[in-house]
PDB file of N, CA and C in Angstrom:
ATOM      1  N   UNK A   1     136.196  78.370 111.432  1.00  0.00           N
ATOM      2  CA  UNK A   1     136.609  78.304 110.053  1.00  0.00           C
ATOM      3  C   UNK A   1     135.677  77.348 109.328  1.00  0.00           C
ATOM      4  N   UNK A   2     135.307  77.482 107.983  1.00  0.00           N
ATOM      5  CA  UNK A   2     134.527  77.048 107.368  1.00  0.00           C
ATOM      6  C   UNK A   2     135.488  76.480 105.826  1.00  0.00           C
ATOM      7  N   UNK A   3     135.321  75.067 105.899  1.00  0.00           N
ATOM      8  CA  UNK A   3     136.291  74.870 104.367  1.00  0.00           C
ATOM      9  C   UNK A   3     135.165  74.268 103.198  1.00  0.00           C
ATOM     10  N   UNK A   4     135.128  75.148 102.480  1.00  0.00           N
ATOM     11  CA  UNK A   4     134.107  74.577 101.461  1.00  0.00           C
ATOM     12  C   UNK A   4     134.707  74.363 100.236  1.00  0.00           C
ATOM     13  N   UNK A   5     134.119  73.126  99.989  1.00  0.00           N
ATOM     14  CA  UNK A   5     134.408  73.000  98.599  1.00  0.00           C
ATOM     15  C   UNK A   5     133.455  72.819  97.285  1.00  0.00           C
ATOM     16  N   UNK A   6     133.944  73.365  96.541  1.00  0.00           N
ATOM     17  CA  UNK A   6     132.973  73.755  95.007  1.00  0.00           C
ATOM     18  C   UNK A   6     132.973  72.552  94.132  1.00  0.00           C
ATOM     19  N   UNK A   7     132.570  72.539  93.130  1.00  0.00           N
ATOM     20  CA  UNK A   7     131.744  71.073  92.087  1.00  0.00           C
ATOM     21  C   UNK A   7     133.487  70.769  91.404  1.00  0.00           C
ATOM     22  N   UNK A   8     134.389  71.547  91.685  1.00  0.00           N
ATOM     23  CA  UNK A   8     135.526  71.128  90.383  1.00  0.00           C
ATOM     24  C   UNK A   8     136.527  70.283  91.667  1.00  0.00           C
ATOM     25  N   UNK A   9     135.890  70.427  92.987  1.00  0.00           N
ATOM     26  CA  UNK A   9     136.496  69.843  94.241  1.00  0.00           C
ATOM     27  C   UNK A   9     137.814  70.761  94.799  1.00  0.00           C
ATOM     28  N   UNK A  10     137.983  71.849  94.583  1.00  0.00           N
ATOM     29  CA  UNK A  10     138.516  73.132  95.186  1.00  0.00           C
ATOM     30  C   UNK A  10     138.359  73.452  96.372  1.00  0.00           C
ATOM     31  N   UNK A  11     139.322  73.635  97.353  1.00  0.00           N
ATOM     32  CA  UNK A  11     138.598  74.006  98.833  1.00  0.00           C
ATOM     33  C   UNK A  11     139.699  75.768  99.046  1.00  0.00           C
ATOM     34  N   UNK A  12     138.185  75.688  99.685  1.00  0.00           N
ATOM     35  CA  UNK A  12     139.107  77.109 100.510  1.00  0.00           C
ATOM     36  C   UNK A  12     138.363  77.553 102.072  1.00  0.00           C
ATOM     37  N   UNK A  13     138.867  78.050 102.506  1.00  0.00           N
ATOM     38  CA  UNK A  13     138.375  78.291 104.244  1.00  0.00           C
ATOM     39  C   UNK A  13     137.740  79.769 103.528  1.00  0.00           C
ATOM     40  N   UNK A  14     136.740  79.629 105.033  1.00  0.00           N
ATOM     41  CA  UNK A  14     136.299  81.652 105.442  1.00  0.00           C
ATOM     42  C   UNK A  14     135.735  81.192 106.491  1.00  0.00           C
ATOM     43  N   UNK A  15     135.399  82.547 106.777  1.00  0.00           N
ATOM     44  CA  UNK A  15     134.835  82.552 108.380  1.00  0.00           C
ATOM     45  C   UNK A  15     136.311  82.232 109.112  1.00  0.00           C
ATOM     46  N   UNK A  16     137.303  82.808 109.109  1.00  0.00           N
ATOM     47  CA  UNK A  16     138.078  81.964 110.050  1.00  0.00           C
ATOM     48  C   UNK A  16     138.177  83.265 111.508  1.00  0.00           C
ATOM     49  N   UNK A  17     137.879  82.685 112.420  1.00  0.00           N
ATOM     50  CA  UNK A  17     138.281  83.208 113.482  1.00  0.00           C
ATOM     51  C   UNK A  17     139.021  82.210 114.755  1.00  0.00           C
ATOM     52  N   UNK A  18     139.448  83.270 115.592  1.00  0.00           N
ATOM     53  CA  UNK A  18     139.653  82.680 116.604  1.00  0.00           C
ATOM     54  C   UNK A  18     139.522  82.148 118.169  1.00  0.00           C
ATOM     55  N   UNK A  19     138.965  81.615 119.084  1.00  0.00           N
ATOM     56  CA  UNK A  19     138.109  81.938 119.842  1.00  0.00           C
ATOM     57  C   UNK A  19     139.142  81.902 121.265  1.00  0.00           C
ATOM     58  N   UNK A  20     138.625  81.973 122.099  1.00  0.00           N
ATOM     59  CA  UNK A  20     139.705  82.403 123.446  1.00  0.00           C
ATOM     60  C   UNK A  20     139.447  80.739 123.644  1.00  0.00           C
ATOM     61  N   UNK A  21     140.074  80.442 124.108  1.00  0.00           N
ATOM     62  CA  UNK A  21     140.549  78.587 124.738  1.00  0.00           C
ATOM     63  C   UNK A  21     141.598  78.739 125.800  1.00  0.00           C
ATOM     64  N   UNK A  22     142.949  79.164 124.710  1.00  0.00           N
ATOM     65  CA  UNK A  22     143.876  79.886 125.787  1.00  0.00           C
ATOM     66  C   UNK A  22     143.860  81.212 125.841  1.00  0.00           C
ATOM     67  N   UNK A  23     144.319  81.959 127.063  1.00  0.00           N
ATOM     68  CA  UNK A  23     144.105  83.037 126.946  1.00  0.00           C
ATOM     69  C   UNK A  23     144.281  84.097 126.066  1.00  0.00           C
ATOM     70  N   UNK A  24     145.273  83.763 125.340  1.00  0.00           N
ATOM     71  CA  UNK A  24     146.162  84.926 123.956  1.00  0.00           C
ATOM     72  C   UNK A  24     145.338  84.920 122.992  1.00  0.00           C
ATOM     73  N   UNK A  25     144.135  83.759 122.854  1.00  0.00           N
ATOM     74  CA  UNK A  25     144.009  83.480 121.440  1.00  0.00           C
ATOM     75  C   UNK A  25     142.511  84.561 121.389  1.00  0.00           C
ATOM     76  N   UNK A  26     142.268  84.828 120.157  1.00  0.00           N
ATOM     77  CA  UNK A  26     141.301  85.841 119.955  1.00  0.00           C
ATOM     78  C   UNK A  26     141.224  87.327 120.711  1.00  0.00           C
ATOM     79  N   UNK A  27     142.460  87.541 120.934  1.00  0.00           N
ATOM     80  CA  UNK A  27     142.842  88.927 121.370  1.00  0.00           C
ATOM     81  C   UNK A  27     144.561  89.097 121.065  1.00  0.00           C
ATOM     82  N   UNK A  28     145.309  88.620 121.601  1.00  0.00           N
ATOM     83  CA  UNK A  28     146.774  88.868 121.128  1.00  0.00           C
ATOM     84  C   UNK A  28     146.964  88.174 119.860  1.00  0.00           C
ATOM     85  N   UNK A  29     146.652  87.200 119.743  1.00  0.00           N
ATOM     86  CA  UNK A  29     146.504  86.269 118.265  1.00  0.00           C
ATOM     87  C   UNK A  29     145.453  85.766 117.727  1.00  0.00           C
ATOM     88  N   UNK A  30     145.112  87.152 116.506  1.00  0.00           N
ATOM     89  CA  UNK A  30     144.270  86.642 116.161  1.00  0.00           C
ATOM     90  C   UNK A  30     143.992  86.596 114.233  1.00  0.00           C
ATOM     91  N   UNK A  31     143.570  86.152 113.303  1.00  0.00           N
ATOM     92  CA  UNK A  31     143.487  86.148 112.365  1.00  0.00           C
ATOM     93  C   UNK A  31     143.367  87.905 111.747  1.00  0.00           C
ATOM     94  N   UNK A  32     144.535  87.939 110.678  1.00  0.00           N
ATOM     95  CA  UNK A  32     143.713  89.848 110.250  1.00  0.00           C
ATOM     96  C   UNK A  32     143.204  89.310 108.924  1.00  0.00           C
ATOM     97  N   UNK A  33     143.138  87.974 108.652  1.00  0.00           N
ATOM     98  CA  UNK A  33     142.378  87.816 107.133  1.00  0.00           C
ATOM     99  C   UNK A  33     141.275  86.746 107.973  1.00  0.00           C
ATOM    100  N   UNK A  34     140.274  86.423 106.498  1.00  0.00           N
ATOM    101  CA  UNK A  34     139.269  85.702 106.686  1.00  0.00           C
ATOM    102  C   UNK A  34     139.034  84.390 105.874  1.00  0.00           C
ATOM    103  N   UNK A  35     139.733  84.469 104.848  1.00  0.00           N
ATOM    104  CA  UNK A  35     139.774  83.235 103.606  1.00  0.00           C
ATOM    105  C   UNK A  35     141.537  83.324 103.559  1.00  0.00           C
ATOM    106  N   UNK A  36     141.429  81.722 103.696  1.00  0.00           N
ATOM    107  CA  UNK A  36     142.591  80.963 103.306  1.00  0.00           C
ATOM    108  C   UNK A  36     142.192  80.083 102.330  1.00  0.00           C
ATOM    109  N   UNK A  37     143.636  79.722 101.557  1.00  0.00           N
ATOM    110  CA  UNK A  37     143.466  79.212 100.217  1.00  0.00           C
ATOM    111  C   UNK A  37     143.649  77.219 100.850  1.00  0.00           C
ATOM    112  N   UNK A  38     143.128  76.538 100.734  1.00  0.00           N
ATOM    113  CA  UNK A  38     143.011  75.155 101.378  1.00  0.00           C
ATOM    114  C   UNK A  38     143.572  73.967  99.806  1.00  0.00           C
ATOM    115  N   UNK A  39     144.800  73.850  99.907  1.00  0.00           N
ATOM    116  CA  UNK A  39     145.780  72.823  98.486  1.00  0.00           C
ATOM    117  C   UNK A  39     146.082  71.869  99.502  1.00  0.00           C
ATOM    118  N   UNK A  40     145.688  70.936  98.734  1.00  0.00           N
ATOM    119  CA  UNK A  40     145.903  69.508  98.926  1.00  0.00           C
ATOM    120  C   UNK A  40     147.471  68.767  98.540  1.00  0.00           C
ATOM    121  N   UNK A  41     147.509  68.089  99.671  1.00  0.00           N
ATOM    122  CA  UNK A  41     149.156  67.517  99.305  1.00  0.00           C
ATOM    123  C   UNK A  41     149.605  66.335  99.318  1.00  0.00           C
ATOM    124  N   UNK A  42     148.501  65.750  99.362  1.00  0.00           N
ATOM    125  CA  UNK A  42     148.224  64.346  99.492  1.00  0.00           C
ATOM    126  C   UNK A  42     146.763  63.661  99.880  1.00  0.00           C
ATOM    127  N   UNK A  43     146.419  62.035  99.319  1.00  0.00           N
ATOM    128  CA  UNK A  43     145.504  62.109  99.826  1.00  0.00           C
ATOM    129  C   UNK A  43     145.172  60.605 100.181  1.00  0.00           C
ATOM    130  N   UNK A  44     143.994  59.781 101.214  1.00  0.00           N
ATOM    131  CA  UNK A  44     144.557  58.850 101.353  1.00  0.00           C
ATOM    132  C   UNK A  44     142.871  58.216 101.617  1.00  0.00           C
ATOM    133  N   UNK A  45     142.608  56.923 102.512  1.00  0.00           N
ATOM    134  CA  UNK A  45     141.326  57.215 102.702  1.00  0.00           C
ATOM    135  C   UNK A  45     141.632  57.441 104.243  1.00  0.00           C
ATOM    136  N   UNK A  46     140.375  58.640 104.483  1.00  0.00           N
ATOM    137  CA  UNK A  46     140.619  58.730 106.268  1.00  0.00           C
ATOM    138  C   UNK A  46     141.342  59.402 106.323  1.00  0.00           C
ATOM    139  N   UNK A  47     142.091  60.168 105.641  1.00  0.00           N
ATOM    140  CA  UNK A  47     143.343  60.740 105.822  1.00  0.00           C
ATOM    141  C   UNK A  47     143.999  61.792 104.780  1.00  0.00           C
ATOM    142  N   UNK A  48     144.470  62.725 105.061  1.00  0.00           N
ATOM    143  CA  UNK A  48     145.466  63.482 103.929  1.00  0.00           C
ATOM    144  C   UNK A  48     145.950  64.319 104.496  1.00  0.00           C
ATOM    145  N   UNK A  49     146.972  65.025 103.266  1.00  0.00           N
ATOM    146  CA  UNK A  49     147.837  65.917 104.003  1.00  0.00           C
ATOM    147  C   UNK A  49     147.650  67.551 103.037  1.00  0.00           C
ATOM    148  N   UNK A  50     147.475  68.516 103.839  1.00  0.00           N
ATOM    149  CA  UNK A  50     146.805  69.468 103.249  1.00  0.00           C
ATOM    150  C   UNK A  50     147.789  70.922 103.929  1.00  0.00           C
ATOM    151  N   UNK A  51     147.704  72.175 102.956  1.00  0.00           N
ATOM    152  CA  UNK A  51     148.307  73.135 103.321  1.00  0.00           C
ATOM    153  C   UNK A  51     147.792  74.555 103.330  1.00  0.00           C
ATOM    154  N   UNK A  52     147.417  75.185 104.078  1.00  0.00           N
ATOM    155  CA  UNK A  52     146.939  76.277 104.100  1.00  0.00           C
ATOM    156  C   UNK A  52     147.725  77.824 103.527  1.00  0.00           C
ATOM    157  N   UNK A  53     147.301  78.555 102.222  1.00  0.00           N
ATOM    158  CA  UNK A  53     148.329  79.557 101.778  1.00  0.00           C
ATOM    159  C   UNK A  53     147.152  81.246 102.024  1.00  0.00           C
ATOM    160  N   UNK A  54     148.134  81.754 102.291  1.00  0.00           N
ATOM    161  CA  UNK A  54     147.660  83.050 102.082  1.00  0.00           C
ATOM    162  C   UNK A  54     147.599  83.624 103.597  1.00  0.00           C
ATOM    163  N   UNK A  55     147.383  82.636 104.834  1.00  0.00           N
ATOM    164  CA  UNK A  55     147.725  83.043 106.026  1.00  0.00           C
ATOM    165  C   UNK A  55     148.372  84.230 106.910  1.00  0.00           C
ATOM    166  N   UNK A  56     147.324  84.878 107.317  1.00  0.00           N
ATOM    167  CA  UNK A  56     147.520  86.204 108.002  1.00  0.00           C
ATOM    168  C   UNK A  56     147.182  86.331 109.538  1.00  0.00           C
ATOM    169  N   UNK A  57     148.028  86.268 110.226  1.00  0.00           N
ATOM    170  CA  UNK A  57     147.903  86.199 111.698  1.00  0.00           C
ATOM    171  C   UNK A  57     148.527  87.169 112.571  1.00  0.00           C
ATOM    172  N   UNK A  58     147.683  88.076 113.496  1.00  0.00           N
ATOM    173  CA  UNK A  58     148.409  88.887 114.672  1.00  0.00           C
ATOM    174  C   UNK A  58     148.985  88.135 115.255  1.00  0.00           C
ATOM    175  N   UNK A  59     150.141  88.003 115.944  1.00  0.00           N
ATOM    176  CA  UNK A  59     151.154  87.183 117.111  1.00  0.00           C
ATOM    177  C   UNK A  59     151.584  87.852 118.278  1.00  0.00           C
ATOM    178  N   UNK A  60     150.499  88.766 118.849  1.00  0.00           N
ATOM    179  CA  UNK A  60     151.496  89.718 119.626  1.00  0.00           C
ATOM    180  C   UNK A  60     152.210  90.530 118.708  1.00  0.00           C
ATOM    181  N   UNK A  61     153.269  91.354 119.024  1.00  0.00           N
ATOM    182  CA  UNK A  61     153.622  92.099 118.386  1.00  0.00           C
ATOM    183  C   UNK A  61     153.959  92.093 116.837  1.00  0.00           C
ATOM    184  N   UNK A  62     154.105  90.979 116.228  1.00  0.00           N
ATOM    185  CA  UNK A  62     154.634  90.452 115.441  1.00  0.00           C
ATOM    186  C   UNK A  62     153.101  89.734 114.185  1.00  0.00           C
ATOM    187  N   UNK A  63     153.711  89.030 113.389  1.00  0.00           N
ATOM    188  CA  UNK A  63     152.573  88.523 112.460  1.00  0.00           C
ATOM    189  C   UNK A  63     153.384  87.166 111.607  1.00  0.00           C
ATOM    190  N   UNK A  64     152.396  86.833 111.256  1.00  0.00           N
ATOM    191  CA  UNK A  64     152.439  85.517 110.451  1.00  0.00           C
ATOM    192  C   UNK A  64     152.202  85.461 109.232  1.00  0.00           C
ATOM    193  N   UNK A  65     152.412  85.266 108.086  1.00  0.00           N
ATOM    194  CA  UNK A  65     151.910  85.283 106.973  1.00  0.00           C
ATOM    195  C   UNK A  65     152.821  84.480 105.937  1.00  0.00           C
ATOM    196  N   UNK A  66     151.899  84.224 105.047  1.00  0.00           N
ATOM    197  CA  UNK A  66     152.325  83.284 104.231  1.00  0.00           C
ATOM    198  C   UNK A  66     151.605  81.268 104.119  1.00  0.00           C
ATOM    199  N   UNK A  67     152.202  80.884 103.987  1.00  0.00           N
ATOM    200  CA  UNK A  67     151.550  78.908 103.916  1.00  0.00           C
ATOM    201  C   UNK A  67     152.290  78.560 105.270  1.00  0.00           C
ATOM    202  N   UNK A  68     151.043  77.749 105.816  1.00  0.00           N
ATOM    203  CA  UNK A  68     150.963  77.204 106.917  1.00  0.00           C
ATOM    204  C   UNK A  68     151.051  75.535 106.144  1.00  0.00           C
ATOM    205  N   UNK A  69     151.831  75.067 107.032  1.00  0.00           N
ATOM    206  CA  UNK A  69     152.271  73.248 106.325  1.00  0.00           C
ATOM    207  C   UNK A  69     153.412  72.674 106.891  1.00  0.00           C
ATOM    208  N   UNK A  70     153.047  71.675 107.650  1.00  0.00           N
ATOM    209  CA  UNK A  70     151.901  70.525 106.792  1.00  0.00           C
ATOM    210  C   UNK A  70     150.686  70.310 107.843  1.00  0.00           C
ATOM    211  N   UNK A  71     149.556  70.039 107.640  1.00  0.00           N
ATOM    212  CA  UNK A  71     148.882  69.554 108.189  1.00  0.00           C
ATOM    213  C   UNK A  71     148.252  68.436 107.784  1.00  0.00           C
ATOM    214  N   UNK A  72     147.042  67.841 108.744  1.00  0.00           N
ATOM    215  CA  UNK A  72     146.845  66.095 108.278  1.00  0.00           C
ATOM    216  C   UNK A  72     145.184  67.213 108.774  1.00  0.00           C
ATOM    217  N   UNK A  73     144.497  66.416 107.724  1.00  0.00           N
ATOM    218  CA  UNK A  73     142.347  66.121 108.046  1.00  0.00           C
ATOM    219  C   UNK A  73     142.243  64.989 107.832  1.00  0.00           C
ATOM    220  N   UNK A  74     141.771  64.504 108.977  1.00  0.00           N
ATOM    221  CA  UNK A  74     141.360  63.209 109.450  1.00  0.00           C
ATOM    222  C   UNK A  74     139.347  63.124 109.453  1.00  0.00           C
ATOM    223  N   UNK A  75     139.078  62.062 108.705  1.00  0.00           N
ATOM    224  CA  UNK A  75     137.631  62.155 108.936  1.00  0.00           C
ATOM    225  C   UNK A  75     137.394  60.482 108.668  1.00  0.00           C
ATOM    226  N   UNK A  76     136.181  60.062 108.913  1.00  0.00           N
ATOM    227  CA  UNK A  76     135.530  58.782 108.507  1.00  0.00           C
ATOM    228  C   UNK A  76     135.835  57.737 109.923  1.00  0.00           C
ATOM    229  N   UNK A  77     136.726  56.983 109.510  1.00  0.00           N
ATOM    230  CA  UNK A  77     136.725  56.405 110.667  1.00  0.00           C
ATOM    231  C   UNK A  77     137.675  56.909 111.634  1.00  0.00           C
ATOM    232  N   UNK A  78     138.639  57.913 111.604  1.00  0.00           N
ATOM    233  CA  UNK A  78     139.491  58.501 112.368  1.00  0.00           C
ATOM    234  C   UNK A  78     138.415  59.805 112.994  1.00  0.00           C
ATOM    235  N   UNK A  79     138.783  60.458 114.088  1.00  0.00           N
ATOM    236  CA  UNK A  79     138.124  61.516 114.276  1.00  0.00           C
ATOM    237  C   UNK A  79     137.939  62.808 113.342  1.00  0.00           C
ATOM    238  N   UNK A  80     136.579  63.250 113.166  1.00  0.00           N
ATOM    239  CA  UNK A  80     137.066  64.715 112.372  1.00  0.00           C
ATOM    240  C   UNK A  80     137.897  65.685 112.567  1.00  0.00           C
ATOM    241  N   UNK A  81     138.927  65.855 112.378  1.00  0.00           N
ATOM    242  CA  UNK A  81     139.630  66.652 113.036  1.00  0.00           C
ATOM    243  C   UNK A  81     140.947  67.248 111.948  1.00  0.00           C
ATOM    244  N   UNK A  82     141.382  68.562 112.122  1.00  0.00           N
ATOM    245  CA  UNK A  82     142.802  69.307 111.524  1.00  0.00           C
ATOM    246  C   UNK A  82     143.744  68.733 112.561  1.00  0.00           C
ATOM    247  N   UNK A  83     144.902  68.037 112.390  1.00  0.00           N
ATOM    248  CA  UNK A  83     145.937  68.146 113.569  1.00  0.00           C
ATOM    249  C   UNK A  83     147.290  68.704 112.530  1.00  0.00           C
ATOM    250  N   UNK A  84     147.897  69.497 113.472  1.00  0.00           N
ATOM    251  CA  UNK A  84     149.243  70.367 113.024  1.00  0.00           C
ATOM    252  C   UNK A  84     150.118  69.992 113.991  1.00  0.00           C
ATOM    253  N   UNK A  85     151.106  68.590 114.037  1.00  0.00           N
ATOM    254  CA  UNK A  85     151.702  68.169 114.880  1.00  0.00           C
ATOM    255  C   UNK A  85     153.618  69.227 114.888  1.00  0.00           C
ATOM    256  N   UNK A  86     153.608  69.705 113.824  1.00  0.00           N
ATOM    257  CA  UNK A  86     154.605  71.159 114.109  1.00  0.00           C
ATOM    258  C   UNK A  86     154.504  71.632 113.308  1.00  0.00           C
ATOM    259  N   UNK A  87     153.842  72.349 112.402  1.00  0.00           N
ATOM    260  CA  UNK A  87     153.238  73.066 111.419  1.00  0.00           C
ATOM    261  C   UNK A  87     153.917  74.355 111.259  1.00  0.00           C
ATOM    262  N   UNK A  88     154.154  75.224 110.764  1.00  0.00           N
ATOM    263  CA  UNK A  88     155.389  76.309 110.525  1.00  0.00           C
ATOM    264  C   UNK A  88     154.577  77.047 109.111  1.00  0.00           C
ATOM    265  N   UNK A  89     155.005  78.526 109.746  1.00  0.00           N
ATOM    266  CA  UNK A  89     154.049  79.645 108.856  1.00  0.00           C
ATOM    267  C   UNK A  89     155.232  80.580 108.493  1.00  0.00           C
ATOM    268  N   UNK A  90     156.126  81.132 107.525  1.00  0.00           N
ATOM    269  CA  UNK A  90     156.766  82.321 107.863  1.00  0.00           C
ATOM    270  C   UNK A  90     156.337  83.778 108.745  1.00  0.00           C
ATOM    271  N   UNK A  91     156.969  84.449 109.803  1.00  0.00           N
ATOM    272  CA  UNK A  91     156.602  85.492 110.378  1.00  0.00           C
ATOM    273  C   UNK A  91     157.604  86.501 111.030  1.00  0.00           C
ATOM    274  N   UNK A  92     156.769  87.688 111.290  1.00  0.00           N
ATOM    275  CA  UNK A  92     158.429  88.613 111.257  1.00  0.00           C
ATOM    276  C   UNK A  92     157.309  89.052 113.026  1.00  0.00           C
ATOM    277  N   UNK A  93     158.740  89.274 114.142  1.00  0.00           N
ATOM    278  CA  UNK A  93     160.094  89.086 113.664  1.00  0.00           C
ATOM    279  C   UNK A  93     160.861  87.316 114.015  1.00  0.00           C
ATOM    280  N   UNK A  94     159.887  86.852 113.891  1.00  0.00           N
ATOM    281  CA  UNK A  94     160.652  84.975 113.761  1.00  0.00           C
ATOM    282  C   UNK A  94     159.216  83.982 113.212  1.00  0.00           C
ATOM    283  N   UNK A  95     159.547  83.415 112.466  1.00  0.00           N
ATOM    284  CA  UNK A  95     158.831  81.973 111.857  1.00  0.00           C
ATOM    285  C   UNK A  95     157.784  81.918 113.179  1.00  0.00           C
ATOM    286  N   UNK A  96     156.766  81.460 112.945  1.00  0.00           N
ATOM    287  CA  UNK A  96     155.162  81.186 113.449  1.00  0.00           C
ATOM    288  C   UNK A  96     155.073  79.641 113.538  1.00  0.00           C
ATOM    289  N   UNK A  97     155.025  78.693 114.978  1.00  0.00           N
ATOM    290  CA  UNK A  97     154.906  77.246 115.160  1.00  0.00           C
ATOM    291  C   UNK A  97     153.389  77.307 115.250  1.00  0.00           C
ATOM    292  N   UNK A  98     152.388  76.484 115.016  1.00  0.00           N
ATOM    293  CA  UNK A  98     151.586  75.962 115.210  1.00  0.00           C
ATOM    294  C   UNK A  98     151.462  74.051 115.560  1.00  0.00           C
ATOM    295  N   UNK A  99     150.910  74.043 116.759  1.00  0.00           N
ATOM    296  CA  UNK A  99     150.704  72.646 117.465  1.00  0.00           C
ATOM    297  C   UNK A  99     149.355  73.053 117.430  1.00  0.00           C
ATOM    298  N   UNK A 100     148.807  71.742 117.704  1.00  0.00           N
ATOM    299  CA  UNK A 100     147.805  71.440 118.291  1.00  0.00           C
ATOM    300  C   UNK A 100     146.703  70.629 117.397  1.00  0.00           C
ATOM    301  N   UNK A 101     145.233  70.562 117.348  1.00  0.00           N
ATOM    302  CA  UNK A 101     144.202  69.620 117.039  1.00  0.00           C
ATOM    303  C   UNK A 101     143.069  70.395 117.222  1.00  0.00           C
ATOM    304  N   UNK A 102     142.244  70.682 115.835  1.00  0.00           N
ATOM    305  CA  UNK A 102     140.962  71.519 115.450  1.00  0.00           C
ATOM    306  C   UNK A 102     140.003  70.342 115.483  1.00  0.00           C
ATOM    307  N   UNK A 103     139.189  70.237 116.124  1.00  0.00           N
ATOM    308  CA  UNK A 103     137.955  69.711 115.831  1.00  0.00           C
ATOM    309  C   UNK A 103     137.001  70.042 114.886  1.00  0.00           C
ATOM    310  N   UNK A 104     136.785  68.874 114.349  1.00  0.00           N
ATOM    311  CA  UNK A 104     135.705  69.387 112.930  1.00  0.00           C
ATOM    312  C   UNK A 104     134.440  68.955 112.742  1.00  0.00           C
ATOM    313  N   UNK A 105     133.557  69.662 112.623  1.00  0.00           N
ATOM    314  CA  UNK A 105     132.423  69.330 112.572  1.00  0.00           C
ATOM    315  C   UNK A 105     131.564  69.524 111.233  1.00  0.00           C
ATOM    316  N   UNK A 106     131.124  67.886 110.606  1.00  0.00           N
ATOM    317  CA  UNK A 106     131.000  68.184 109.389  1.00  0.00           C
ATOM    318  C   UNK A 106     129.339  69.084 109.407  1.00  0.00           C
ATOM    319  N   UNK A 107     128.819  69.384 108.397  1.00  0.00           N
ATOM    320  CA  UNK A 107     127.454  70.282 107.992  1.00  0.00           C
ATOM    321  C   UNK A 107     126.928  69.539 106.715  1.00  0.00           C
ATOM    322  N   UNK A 108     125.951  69.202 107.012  1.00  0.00           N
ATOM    323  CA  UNK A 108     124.839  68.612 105.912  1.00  0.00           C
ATOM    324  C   UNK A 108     125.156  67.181 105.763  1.00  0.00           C
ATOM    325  N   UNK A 109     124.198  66.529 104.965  1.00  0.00           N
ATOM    326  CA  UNK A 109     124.740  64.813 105.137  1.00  0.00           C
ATOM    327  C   UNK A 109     125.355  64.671 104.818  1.00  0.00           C
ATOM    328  N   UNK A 110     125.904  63.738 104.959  1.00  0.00           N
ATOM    329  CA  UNK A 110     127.286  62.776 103.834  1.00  0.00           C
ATOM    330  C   UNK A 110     126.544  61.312 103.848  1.00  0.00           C
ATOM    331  N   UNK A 111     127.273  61.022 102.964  1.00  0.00           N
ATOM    332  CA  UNK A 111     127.070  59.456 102.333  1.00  0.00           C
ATOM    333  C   UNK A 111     129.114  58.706 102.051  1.00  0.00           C
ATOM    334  N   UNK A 112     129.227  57.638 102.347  1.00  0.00           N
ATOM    335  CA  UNK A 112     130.424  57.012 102.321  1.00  0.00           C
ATOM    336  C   UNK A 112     131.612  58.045 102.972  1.00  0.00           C
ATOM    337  N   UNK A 113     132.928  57.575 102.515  1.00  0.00           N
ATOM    338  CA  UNK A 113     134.030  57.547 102.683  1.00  0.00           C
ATOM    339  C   UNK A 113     134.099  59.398 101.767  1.00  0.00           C
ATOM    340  N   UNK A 114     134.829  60.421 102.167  1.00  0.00           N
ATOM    341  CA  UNK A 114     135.678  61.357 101.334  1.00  0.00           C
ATOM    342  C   UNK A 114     136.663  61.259 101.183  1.00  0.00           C
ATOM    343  N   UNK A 115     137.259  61.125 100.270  1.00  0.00           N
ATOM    344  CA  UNK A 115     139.264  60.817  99.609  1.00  0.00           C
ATOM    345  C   UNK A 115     139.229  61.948  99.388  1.00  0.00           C
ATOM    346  N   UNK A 116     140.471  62.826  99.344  1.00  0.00           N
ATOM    347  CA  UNK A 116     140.896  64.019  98.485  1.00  0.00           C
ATOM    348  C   UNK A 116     141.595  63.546  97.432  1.00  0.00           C
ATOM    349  N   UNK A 117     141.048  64.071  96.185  1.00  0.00           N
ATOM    350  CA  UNK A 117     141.918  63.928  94.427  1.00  0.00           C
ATOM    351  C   UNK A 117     142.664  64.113  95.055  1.00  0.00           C
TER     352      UNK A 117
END
């Protein structure tokens, strides 16, 4: 996944896929969209809390869709990283949990600290 953001400070993901780690993932569960909408819900330094909308996911038989939230992006002096410590998506036929910790790897330089407005 790729989250870019534009000059008015707008983010949104693409490129999102999923790669096998565990076995289900990128074959039983896997993304059927490619851009998610990336709203901010807080913001801190090192830290914020952010929500992913528009979310479209195979689950096995079933699917996911809708806003994924809450999650925390951690960067600067914390590790780069998405963590979704119980994160919750609506999905039929039952609600979609997400756990776990995305590693992030930033692209191009940076200079100081990033806050989210």
């Amino acid at each position: 996944m790729d989250i870019v953001v534009d000059a008015a400070g707008n983010a949104r993901t693409t490129n999102v896929v999923f790669s096998p780690g565990h076995p289900l993932c990128g074959s039983l569960i896997r993304p059927l969209t490619t851009n998610w909408d990336f709203v901010k819900l807080s913001k801190g330094v090192d830290t914020g809390q952010f929500q992913l909308q528009n979310v479209s996911v195979q689950a096995g038989a079933g699917t996911c869709l809708g806003t994924l939230t809450p999650l925390t992006l951690r960067w600067g002096s914390n590790p780069n990283q998405i963590q979704a410590s119980s994160a919750t998506v609506a999905g039929s036929p039952a609600v979609c949990n997400v756990a776990g910790i995305l590693n992030v790897v930033p692209t191009g330089s940076t200079v100081g600290d990033f806050r989210m407005q």
